[in-house]
N, C-alpha and C. Protein backbone atom coordinates (compact mmCIF):
# COMPACT_ATOMS: atom_id res chain seq x y z
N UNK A 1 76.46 43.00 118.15
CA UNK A 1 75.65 43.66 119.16
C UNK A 1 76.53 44.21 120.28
N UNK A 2 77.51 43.23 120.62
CA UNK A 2 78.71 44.04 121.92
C UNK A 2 79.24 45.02 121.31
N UNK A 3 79.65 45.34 119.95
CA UNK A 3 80.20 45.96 119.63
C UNK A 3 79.61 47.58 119.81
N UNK A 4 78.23 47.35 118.91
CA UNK A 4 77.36 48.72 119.59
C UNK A 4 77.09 48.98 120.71
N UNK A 5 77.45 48.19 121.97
CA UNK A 5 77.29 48.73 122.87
C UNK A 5 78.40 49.43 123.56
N UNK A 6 80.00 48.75 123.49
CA UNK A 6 81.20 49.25 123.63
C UNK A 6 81.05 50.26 122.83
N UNK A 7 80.85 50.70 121.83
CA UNK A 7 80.73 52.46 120.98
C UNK A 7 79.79 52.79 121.88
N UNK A 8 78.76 52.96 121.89
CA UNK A 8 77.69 53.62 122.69
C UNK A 8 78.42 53.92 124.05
N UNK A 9 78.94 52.93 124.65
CA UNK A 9 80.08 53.61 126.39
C UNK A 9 80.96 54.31 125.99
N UNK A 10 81.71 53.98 124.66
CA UNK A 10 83.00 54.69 124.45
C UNK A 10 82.53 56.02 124.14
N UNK A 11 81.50 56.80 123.27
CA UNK A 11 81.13 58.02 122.95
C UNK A 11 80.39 58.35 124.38
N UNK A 12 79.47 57.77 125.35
CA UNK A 12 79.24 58.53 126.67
C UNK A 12 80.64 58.90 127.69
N UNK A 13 81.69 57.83 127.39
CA UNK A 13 82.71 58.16 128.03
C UNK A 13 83.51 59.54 127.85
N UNK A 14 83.44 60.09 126.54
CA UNK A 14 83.92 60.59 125.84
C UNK A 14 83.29 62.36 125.78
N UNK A 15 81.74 62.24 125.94
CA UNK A 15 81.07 62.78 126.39
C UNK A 15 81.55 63.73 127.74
N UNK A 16 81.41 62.53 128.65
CA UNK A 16 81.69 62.70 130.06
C UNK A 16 83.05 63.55 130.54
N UNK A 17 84.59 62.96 129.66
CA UNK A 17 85.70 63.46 129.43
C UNK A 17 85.51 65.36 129.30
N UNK A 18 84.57 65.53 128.24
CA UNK A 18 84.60 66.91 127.90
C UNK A 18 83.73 67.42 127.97
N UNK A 19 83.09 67.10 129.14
CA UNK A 19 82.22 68.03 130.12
C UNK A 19 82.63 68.17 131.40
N UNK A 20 83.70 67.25 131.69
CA UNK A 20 84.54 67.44 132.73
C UNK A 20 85.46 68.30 132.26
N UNK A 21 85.98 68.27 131.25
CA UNK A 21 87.24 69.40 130.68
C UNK A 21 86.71 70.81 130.60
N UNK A 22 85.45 70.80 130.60
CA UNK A 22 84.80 72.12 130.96
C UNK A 22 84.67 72.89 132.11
N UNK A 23 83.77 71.87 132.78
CA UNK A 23 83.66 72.31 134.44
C UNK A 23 84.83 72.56 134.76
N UNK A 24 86.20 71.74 134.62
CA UNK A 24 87.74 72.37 134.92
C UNK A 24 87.88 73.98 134.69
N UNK A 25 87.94 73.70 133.49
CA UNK A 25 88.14 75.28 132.76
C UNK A 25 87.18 76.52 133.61
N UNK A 26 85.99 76.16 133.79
CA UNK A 26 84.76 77.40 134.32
C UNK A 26 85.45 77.11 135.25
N UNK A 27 85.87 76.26 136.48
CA UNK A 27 86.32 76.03 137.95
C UNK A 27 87.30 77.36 137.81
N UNK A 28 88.33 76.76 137.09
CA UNK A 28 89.40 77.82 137.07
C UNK A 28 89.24 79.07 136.90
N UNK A 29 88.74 79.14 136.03
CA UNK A 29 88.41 80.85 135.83
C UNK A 29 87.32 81.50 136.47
N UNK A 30 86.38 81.11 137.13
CA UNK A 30 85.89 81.24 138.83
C UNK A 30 86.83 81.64 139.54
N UNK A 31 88.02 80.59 139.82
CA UNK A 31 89.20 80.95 141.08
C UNK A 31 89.82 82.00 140.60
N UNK A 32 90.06 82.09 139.15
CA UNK A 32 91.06 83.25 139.16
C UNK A 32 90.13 84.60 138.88
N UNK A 33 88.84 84.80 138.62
CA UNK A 33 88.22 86.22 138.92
C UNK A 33 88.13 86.26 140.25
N UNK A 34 87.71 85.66 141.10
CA UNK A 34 87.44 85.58 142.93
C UNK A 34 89.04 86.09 143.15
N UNK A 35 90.34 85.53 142.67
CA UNK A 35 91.53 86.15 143.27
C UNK A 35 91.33 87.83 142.91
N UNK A 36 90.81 87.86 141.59
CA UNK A 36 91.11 89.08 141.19
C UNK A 36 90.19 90.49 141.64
N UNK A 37 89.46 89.63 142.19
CA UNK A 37 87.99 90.73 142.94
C UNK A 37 88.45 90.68 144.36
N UNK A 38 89.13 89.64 144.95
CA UNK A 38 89.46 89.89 146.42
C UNK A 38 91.05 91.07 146.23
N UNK A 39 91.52 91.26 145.49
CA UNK A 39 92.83 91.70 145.53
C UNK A 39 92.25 93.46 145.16
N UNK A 40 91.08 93.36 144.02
CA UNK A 40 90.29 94.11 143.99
C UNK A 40 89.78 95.25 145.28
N UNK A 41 89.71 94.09 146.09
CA UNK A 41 88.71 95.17 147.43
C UNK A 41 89.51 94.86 148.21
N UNK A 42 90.57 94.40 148.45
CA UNK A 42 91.93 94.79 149.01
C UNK A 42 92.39 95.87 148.76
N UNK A 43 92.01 96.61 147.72
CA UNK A 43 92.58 97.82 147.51
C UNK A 43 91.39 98.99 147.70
N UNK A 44 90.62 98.77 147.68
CA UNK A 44 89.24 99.23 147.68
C UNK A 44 89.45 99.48 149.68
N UNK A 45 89.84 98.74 150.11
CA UNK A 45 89.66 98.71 151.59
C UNK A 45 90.77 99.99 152.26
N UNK A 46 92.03 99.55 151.48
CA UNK A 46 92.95 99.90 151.66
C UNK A 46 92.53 101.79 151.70
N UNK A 47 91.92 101.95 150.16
CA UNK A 47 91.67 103.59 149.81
C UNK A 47 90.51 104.13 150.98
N UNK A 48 89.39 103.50 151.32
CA UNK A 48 88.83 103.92 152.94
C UNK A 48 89.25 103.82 153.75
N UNK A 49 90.55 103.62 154.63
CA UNK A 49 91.12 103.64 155.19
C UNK A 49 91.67 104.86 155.15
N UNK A 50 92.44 104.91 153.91
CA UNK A 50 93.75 106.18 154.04
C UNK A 50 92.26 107.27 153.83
N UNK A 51 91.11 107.38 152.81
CA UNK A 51 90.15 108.43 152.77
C UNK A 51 89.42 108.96 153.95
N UNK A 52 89.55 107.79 154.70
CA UNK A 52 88.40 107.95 156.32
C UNK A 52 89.20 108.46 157.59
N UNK A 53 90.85 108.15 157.34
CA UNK A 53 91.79 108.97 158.19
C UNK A 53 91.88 110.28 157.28
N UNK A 54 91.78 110.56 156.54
CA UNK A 54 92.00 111.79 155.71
C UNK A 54 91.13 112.65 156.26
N UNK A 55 89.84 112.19 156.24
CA UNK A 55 88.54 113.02 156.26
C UNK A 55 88.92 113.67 157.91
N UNK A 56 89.23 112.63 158.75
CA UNK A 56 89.43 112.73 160.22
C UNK A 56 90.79 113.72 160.14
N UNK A 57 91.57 113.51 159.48
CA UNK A 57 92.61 114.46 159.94
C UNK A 57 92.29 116.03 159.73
N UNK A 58 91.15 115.98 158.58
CA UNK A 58 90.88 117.33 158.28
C UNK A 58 89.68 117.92 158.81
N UNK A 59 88.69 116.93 160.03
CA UNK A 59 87.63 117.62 160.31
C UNK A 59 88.59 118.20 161.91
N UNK A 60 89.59 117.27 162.47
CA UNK A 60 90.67 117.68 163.33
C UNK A 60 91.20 119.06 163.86
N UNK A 61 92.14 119.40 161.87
CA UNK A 61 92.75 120.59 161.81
C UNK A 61 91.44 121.45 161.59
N UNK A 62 90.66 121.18 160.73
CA UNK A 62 89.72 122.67 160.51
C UNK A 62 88.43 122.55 161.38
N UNK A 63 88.16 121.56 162.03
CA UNK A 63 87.53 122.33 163.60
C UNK A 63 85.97 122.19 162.56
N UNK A 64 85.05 122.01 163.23
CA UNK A 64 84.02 122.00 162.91
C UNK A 64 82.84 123.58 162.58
N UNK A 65 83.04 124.24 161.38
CA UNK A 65 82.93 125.45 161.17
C UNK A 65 81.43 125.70 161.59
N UNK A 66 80.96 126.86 162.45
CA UNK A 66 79.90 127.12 162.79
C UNK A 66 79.07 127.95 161.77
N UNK A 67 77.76 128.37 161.51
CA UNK A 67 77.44 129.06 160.50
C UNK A 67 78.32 130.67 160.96
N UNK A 68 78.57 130.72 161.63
CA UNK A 68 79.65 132.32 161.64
C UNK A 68 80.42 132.52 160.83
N UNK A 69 81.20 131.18 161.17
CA UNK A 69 82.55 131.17 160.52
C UNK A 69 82.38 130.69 158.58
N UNK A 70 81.38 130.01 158.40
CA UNK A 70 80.95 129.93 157.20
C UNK A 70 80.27 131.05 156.44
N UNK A 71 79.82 131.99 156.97
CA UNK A 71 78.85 132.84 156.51
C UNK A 71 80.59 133.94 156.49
N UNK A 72 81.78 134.40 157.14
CA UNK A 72 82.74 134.51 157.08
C UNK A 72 83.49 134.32 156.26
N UNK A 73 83.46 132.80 155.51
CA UNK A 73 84.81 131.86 154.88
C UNK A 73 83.97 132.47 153.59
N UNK A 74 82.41 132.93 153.53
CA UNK A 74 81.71 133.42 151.90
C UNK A 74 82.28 134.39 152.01
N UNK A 75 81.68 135.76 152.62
CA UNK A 75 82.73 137.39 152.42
C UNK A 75 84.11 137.36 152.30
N UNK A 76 85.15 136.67 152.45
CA UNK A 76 86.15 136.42 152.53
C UNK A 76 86.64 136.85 150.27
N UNK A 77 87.53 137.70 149.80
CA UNK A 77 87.78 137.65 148.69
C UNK A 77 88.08 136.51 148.09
């Protein structure tokens, strides 16, 4: 009778082992997509930055065109 019960702990133990060896594994590969999505929009941040000074450098140089100058920039060859 002890005996079935030491098997019965030893297979829940055992159980327990590799469902913990799981949750490890999903843990990990959680941390390493989260690195890879923050490094992600690290770069993502980076390109609105240089796009949103871009936009600014060029509403700057070309001046905010009035319908004159647009109705102009069409007849233009």
């Amino acid at each position: 009778m002890m005996s079935r019960a030491m098997e019965a702990t030893r297979k829940e133990a055992a159980r327990w082992r590799h469902r913990e060896r799981r949750l490890l594994d999903a843990l990990r590969n959680v941390e390493e997509e989260r690195r890879r999505l923050d490094d992600e929009l690290v770069k993502v941040e980076q390109q609105l930055t240089y796009y949103g000074s871009l936009t600014r450098d060029m509403k700057r140089e070309l001046g905010r065109p009035g319908l004159s100058s647009l109705l102009s920039s069409l007849r233009r060859p």
